[in-house]
PDB file of N, CA and C in Angstrom:
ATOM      1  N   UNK A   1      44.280  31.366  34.289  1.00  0.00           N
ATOM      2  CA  UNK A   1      44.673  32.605  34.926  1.00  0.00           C
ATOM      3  C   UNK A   1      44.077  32.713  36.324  1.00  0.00           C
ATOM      4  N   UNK A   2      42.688  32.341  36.416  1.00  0.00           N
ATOM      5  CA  UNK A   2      42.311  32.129  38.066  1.00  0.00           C
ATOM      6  C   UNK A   2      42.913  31.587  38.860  1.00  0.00           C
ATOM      7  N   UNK A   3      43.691  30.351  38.274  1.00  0.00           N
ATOM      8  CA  UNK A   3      44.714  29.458  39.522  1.00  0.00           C
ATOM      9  C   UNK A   3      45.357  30.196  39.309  1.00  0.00           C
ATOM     10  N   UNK A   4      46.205  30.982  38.715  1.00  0.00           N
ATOM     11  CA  UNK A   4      47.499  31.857  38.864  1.00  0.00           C
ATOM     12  C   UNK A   4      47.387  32.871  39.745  1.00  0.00           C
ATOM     13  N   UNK A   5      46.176  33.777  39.505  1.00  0.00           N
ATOM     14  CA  UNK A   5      45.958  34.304  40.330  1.00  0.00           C
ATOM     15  C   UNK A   5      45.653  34.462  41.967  1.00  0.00           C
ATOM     16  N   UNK A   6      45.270  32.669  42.001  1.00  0.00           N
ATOM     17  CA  UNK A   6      44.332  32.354  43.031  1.00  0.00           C
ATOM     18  C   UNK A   6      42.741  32.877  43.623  1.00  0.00           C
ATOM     19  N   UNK A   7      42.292  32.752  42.709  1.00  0.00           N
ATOM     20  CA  UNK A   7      41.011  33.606  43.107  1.00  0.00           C
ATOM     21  C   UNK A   7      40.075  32.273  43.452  1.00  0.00           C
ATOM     22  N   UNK A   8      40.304  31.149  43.108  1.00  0.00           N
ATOM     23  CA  UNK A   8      39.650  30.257  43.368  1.00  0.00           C
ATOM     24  C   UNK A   8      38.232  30.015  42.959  1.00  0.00           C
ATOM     25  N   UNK A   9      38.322  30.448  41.509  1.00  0.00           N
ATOM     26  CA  UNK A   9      37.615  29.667  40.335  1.00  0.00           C
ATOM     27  C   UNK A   9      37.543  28.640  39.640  1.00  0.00           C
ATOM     28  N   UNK A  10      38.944  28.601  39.464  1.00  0.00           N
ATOM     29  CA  UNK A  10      39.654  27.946  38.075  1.00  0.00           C
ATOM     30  C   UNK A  10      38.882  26.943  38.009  1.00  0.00           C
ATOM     31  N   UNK A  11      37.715  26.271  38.737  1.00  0.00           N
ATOM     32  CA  UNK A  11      36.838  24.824  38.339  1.00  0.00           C
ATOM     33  C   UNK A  11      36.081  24.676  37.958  1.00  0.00           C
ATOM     34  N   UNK A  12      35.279  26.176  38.090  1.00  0.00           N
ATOM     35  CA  UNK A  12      33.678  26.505  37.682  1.00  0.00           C
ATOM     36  C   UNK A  12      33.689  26.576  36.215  1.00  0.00           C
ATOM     37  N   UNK A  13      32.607  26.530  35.664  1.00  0.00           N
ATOM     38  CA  UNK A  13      32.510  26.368  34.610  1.00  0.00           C
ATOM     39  C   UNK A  13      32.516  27.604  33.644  1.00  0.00           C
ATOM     40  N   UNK A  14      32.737  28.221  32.431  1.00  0.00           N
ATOM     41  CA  UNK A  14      32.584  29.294  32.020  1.00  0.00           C
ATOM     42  C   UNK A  14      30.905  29.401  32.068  1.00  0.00           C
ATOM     43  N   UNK A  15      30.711  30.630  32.134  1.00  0.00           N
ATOM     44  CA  UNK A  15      29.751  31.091  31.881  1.00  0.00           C
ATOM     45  C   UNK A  15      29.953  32.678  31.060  1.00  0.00           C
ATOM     46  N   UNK A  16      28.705  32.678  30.087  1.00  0.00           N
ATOM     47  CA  UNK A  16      28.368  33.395  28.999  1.00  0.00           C
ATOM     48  C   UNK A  16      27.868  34.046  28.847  1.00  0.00           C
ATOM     49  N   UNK A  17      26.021  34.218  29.715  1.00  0.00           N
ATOM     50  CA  UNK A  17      25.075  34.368  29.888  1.00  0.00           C
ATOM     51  C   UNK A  17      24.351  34.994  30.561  1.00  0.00           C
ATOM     52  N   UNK A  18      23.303  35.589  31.090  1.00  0.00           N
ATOM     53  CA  UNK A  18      22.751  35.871  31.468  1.00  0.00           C
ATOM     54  C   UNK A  18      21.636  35.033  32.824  1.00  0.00           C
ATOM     55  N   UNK A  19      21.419  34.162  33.459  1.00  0.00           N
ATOM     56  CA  UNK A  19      20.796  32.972  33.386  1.00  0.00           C
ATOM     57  C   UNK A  19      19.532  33.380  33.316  1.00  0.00           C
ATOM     58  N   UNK A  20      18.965  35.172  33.970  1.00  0.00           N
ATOM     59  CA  UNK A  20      17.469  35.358  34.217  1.00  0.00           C
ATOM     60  C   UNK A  20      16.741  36.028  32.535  1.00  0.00           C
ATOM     61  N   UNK A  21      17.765  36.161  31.614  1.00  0.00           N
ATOM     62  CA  UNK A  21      17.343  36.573  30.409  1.00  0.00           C
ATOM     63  C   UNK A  21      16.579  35.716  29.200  1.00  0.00           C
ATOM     64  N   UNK A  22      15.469  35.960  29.053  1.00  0.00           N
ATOM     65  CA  UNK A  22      14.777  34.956  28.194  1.00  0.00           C
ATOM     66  C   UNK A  22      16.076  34.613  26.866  1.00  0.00           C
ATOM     67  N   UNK A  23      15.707  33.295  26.819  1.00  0.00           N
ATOM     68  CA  UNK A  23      17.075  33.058  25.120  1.00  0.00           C
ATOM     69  C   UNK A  23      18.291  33.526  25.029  1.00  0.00           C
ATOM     70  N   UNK A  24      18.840  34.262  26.327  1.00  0.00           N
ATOM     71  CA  UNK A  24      19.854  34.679  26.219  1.00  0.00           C
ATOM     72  C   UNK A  24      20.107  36.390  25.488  1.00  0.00           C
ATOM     73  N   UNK A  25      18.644  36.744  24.965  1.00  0.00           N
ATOM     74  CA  UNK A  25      18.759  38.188  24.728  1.00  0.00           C
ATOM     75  C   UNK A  25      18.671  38.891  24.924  1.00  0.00           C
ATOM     76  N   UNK A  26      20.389  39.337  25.892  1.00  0.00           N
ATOM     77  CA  UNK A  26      20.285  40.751  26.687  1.00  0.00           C
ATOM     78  C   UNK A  26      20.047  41.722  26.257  1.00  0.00           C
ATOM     79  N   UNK A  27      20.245  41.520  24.634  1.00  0.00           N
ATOM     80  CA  UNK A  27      19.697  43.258  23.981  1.00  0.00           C
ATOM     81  C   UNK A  27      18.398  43.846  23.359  1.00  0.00           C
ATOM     82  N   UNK A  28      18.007  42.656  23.656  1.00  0.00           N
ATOM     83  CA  UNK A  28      16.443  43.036  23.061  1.00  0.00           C
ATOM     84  C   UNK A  28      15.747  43.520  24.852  1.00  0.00           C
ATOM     85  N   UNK A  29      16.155  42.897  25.620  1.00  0.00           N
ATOM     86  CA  UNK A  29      15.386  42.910  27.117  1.00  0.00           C
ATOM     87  C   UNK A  29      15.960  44.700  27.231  1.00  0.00           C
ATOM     88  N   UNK A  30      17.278  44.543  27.105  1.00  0.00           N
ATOM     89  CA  UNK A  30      18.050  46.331  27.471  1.00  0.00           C
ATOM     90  C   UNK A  30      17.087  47.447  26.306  1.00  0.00           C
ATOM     91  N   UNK A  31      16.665  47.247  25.325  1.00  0.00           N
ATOM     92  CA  UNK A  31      16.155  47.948  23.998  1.00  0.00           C
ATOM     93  C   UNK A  31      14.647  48.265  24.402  1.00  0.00           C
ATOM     94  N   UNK A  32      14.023  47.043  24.831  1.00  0.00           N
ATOM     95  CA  UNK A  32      12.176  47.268  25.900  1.00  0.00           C
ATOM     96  C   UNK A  32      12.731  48.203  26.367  1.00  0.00           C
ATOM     97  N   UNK A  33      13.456  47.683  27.892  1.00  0.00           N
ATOM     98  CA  UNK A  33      13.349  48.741  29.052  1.00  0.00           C
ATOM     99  C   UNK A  33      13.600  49.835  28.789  1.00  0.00           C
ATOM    100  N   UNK A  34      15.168  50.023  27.668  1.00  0.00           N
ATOM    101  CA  UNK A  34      15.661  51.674  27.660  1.00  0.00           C
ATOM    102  C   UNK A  34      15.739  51.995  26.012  1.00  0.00           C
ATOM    103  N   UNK A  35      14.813  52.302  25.308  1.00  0.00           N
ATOM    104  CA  UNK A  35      14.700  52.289  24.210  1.00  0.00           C
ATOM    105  C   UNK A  35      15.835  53.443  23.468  1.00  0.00           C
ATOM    106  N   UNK A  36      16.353  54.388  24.139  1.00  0.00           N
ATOM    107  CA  UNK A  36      17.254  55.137  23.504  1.00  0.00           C
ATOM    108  C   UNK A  36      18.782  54.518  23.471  1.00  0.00           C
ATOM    109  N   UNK A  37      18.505  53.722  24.125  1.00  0.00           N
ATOM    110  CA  UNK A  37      20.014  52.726  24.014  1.00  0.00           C
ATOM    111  C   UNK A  37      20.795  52.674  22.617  1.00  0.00           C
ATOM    112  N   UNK A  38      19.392  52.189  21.711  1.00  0.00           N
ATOM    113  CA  UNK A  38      19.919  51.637  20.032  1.00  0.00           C
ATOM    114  C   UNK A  38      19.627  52.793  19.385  1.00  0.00           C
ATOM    115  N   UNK A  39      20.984  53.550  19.425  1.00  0.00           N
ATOM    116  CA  UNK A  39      21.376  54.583  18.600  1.00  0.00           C
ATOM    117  C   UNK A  39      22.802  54.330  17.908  1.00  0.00           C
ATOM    118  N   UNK A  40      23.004  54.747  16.587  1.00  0.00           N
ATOM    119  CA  UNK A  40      24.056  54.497  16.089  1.00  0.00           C
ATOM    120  C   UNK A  40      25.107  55.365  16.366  1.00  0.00           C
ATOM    121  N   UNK A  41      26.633  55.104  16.552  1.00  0.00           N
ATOM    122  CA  UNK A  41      27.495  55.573  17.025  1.00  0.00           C
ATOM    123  C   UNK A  41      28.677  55.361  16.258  1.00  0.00           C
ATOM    124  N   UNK A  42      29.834  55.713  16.446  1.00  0.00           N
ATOM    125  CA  UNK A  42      31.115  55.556  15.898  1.00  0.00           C
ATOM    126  C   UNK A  42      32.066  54.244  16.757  1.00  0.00           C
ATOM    127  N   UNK A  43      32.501  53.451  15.600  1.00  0.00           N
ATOM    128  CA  UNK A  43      33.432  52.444  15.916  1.00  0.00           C
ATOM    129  C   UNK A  43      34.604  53.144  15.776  1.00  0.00           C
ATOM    130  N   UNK A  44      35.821  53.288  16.683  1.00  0.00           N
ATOM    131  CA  UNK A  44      37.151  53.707  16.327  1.00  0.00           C
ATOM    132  C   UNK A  44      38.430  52.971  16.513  1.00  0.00           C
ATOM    133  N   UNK A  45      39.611  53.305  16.119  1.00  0.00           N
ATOM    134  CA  UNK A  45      40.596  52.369  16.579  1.00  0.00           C
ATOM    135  C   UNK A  45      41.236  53.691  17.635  1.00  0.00           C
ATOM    136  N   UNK A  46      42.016  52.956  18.128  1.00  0.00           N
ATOM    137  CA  UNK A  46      42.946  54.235  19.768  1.00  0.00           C
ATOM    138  C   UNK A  46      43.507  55.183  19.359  1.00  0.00           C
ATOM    139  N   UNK A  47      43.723  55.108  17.393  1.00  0.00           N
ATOM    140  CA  UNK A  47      44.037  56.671  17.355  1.00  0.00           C
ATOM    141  C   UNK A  47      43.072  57.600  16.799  1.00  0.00           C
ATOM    142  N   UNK A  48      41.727  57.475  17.505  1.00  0.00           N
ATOM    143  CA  UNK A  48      40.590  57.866  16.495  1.00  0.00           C
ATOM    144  C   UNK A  48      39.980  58.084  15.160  1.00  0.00           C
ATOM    145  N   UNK A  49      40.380  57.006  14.521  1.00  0.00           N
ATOM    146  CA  UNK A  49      40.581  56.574  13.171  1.00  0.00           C
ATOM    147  C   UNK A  49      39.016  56.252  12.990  1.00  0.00           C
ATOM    148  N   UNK A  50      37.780  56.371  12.343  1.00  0.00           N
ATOM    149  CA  UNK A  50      36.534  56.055  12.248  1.00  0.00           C
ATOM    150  C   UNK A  50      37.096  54.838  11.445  1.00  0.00           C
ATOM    151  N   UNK A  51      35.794  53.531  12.103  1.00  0.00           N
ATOM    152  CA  UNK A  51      36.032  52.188  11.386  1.00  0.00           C
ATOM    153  C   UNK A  51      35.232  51.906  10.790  1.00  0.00           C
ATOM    154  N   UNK A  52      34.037  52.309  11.590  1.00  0.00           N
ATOM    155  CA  UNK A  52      32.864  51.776  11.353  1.00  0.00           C
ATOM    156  C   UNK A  52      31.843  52.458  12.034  1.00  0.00           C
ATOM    157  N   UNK A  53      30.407  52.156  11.489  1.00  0.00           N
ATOM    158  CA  UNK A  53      29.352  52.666  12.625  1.00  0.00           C
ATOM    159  C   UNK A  53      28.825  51.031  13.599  1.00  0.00           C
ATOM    160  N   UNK A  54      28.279  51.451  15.042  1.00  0.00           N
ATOM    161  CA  UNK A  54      27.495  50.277  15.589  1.00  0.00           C
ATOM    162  C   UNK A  54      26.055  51.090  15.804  1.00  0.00           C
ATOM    163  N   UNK A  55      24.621  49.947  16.109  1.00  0.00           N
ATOM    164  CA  UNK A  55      23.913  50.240  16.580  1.00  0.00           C
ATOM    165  C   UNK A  55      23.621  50.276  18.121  1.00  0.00           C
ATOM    166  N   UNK A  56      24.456  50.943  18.858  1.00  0.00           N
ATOM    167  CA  UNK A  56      24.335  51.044  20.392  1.00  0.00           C
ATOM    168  C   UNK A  56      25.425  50.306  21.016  1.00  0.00           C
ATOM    169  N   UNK A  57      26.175  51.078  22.169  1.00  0.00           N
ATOM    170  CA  UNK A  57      27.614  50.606  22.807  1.00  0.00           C
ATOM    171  C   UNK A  57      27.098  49.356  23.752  1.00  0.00           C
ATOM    172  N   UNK A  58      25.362  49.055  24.090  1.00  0.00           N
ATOM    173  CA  UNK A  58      24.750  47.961  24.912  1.00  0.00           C
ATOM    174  C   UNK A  58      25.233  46.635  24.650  1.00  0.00           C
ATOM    175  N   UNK A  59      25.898  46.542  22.973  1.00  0.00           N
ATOM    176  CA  UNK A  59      26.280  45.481  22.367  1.00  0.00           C
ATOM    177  C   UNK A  59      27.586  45.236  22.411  1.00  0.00           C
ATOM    178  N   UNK A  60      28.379  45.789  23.263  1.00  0.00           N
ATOM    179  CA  UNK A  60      29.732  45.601  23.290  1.00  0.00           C
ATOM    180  C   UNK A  60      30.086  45.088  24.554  1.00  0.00           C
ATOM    181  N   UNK A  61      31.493  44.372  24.895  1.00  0.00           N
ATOM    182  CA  UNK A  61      31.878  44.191  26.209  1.00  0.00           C
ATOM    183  C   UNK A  61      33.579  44.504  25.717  1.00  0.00           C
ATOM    184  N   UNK A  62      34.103  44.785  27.052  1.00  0.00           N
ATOM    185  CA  UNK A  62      35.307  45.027  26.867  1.00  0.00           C
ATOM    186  C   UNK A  62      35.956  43.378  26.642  1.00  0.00           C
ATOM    187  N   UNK A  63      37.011  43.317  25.617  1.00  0.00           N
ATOM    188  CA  UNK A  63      37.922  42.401  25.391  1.00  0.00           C
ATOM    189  C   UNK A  63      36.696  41.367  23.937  1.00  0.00           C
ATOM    190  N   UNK A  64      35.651  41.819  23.868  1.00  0.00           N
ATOM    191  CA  UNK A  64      35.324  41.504  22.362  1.00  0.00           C
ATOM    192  C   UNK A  64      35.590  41.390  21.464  1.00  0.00           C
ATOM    193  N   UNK A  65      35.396  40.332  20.722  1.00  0.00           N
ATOM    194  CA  UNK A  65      36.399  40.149  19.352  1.00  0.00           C
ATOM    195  C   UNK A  65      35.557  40.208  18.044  1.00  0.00           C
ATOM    196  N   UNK A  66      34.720  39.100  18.612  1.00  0.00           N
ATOM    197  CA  UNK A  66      33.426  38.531  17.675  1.00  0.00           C
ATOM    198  C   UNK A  66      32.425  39.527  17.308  1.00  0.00           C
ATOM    199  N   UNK A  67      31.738  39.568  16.367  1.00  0.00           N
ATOM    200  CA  UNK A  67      30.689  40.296  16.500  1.00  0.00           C
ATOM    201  C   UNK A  67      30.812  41.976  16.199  1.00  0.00           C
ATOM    202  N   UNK A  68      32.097  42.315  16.133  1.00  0.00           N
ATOM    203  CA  UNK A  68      32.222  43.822  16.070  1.00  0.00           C
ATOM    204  C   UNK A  68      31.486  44.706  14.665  1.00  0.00           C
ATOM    205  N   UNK A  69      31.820  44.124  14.285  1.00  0.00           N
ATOM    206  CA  UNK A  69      31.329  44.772  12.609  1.00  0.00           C
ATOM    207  C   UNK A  69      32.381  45.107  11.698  1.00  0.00           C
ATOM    208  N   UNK A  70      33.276  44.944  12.134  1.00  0.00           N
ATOM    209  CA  UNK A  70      34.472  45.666  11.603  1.00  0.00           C
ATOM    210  C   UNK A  70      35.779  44.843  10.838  1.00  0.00           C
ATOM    211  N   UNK A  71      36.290  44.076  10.175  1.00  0.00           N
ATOM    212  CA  UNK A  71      37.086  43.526   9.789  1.00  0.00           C
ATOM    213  C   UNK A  71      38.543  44.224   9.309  1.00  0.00           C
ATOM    214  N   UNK A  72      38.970  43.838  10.401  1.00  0.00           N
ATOM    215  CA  UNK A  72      40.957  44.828   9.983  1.00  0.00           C
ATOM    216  C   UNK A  72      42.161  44.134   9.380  1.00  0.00           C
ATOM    217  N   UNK A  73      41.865  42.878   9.170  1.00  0.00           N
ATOM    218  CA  UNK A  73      43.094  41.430   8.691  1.00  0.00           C
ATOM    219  C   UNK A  73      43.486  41.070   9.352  1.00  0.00           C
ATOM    220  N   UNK A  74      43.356  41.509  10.697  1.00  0.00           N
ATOM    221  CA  UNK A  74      44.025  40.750  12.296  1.00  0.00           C
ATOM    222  C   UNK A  74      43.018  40.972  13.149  1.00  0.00           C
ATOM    223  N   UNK A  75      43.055  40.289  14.531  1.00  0.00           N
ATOM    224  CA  UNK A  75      42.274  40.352  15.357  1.00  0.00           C
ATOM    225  C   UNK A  75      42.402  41.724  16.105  1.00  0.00           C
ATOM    226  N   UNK A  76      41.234  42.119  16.169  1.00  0.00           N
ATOM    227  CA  UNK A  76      40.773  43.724  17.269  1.00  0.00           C
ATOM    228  C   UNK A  76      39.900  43.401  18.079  1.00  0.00           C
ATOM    229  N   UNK A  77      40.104  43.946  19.257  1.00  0.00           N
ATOM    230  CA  UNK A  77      39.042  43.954  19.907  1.00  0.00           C
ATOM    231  C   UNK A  77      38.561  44.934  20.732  1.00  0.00           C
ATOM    232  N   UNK A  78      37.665  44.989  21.682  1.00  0.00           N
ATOM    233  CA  UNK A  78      37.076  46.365  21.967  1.00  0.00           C
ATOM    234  C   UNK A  78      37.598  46.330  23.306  1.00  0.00           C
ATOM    235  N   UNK A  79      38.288  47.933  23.152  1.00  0.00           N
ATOM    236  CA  UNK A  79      39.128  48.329  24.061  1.00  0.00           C
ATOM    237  C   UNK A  79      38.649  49.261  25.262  1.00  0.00           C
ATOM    238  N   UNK A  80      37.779  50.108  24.358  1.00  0.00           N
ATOM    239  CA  UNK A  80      37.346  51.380  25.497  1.00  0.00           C
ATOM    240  C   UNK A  80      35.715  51.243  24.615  1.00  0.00           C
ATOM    241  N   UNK A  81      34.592  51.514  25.706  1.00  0.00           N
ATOM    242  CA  UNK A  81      33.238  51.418  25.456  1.00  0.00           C
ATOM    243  C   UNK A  81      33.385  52.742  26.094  1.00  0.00           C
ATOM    244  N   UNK A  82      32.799  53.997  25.270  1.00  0.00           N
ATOM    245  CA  UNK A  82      32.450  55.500  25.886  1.00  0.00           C
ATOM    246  C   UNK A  82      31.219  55.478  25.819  1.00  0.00           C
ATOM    247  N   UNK A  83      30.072  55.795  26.620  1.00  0.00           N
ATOM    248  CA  UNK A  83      28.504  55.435  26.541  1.00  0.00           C
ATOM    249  C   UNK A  83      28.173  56.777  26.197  1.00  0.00           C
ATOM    250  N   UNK A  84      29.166  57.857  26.968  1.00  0.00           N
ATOM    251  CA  UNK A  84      28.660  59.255  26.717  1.00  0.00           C
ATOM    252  C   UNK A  84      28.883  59.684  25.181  1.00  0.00           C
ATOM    253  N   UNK A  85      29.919  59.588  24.532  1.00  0.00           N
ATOM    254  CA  UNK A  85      30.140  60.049  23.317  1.00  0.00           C
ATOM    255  C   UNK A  85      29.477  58.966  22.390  1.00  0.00           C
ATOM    256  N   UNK A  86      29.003  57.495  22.675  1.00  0.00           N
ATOM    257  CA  UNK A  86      28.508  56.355  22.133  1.00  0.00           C
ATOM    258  C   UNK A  86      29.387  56.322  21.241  1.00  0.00           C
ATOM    259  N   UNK A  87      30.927  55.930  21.746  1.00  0.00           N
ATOM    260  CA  UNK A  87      31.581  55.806  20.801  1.00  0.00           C
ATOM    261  C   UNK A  87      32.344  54.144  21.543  1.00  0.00           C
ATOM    262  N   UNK A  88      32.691  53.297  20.740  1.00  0.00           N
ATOM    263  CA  UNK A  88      33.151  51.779  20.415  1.00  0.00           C
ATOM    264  C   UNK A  88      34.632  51.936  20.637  1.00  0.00           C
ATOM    265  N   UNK A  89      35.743  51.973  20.734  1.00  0.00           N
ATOM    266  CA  UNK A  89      37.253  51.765  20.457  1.00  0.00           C
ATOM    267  C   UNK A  89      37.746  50.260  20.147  1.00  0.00           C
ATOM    268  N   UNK A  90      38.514  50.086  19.345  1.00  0.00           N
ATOM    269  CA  UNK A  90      39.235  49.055  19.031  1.00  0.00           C
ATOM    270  C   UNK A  90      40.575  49.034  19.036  1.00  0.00           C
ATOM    271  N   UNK A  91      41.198  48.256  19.248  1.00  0.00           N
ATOM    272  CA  UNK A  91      42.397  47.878  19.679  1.00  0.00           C
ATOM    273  C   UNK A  91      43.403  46.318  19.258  1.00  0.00           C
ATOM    274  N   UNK A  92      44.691  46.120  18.953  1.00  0.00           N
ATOM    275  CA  UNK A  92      44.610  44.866  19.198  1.00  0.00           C
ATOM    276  C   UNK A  92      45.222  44.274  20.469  1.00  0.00           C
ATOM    277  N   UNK A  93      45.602  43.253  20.775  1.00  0.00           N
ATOM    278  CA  UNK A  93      45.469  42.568  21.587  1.00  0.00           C
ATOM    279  C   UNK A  93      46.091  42.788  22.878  1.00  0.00           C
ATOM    280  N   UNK A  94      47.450  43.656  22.650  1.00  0.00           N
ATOM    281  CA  UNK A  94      47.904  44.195  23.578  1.00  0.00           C
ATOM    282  C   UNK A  94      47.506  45.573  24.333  1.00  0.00           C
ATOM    283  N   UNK A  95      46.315  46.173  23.558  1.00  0.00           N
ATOM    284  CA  UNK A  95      45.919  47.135  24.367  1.00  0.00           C
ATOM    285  C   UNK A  95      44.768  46.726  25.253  1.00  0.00           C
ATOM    286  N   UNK A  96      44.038  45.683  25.312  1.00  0.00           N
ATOM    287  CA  UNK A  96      42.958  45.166  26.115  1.00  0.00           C
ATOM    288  C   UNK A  96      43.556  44.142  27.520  1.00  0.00           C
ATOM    289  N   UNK A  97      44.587  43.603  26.931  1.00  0.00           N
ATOM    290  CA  UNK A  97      45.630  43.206  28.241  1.00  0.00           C
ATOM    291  C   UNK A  97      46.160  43.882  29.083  1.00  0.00           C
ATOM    292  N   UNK A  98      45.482  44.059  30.641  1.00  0.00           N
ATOM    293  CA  UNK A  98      46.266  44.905  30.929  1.00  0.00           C
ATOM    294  C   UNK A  98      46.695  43.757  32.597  1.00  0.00           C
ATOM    295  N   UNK A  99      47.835  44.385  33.059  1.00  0.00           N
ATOM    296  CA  UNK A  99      47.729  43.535  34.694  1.00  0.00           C
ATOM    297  C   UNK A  99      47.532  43.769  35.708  1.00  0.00           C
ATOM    298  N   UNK A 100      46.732  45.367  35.735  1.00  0.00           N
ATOM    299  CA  UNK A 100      45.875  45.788  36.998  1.00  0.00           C
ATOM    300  C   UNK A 100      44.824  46.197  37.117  1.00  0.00           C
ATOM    301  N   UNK A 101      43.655  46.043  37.903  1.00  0.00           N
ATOM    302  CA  UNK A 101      42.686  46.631  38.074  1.00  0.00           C
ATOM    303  C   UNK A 101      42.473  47.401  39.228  1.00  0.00           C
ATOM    304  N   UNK A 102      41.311  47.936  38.549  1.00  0.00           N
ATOM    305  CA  UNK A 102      41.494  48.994  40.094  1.00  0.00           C
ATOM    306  C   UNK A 102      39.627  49.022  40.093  1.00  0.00           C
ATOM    307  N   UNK A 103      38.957  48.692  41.513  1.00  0.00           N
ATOM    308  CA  UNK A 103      37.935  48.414  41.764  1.00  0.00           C
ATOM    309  C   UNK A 103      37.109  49.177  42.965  1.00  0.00           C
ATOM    310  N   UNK A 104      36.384  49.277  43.578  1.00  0.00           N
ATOM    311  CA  UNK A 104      35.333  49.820  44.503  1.00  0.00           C
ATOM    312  C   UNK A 104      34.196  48.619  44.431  1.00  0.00           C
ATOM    313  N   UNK A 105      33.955  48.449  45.955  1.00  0.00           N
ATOM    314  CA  UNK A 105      32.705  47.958  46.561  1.00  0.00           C
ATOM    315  C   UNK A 105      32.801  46.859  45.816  1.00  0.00           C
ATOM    316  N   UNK A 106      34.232  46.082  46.089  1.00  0.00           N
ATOM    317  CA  UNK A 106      34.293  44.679  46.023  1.00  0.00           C
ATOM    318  C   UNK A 106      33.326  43.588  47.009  1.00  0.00           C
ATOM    319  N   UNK A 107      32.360  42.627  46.206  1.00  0.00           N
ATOM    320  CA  UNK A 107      31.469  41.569  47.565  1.00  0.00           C
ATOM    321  C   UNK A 107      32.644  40.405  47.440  1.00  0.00           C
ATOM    322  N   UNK A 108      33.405  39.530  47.661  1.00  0.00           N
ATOM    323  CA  UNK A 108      33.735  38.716  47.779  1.00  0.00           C
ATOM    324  C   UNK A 108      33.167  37.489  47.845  1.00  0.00           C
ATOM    325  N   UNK A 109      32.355  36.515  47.115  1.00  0.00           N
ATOM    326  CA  UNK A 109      31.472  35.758  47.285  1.00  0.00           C
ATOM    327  C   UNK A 109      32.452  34.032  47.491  1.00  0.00           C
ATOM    328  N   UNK A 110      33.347  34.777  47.646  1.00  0.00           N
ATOM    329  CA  UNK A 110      34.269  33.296  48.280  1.00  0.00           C
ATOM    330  C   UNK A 110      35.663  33.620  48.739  1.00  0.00           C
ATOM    331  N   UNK A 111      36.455  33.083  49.156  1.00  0.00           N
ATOM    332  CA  UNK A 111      37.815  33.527  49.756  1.00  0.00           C
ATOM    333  C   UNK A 111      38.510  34.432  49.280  1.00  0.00           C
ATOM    334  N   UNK A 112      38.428  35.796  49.799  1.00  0.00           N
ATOM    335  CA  UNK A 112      39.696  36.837  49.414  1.00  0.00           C
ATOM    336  C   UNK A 112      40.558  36.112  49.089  1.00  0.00           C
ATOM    337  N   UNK A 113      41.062  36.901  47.864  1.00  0.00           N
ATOM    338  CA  UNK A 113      42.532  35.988  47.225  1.00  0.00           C
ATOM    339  C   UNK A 113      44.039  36.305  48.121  1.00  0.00           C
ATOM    340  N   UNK A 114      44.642  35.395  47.781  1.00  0.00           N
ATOM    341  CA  UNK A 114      45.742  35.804  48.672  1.00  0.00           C
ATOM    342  C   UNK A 114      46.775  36.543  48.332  1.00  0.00           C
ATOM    343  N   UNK A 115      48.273  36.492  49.023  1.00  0.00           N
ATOM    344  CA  UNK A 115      49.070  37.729  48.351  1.00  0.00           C
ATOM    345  C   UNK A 115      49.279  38.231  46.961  1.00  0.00           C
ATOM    346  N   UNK A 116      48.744  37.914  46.129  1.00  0.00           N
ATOM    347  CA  UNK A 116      49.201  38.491  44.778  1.00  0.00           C
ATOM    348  C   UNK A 116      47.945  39.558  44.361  1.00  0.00           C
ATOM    349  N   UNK A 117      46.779  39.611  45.612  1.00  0.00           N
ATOM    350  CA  UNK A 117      45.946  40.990  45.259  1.00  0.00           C
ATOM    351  C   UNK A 117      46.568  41.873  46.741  1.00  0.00           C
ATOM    352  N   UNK A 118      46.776  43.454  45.666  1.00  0.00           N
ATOM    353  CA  UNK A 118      47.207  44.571  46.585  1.00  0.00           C
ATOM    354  C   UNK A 118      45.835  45.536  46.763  1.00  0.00           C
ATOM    355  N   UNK A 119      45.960  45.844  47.727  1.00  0.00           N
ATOM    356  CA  UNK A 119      44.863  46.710  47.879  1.00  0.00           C
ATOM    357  C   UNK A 119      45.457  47.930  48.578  1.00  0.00           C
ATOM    358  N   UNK A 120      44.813  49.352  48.345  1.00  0.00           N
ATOM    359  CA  UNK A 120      45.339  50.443  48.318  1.00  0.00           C
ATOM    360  C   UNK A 120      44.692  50.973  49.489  1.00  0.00           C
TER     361      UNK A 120
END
């Protein structure tokens, strides 16, 4: 999707990680610093259906699959992270796909992409 896009990635390698986080555990480092983080909250699906509970929205990223807690017979994944209500959303696959973003205080750390990003 980066060559499609042209953003001029597509070679680098994935990355996963954190690189300055000891072992890779961003949630124990986020849990020290801000200890009210790990509070339990509501997992939902988009029509506010309760799924499940999590221990803290710190553990989620949008487009997550793995790891949710939740088993539905098909793949879900996390759609909307609310920090204020500490509530989780789930979704499947077509609600986490979307084909626009909309951004502020873009750094560009390599060539602005070319015509296929619009800017407003």
């Amino acid at each position: 999707m980066a060559a499609k896009f042209g953003l001029g990635t597509e070679h680098r390698t994935e990355s996963q990680e954190i690189c300055f986080i000891p072992n890779n555990d961003y949630v124990t480092v986020l849990e020290r610093r801000c200890p009210g983080l790990a509070r339990n909250g509501k997992i939902v699906d988009s029509g506010g259906k309760v799924l499940g509970e999590h221990n803290g929205v710190h553990r989620f990223t949008i487009g997550q699959r793995r790891g949710v807690g939740v088993v539905m017979g098909k793949p879900y994944y996390v759609v909307k992270i609310d920090a204020a209500s500490n509530t989780v959303t789930l979704g499947p696959k077509e609600e986490v796909m979307h084909s626009k973003l909309s951004a502020a205080g873009v750094n560009w750390l390599v060539d602005k992409p070319g015509s296929r990003l619009q800017e407003d």
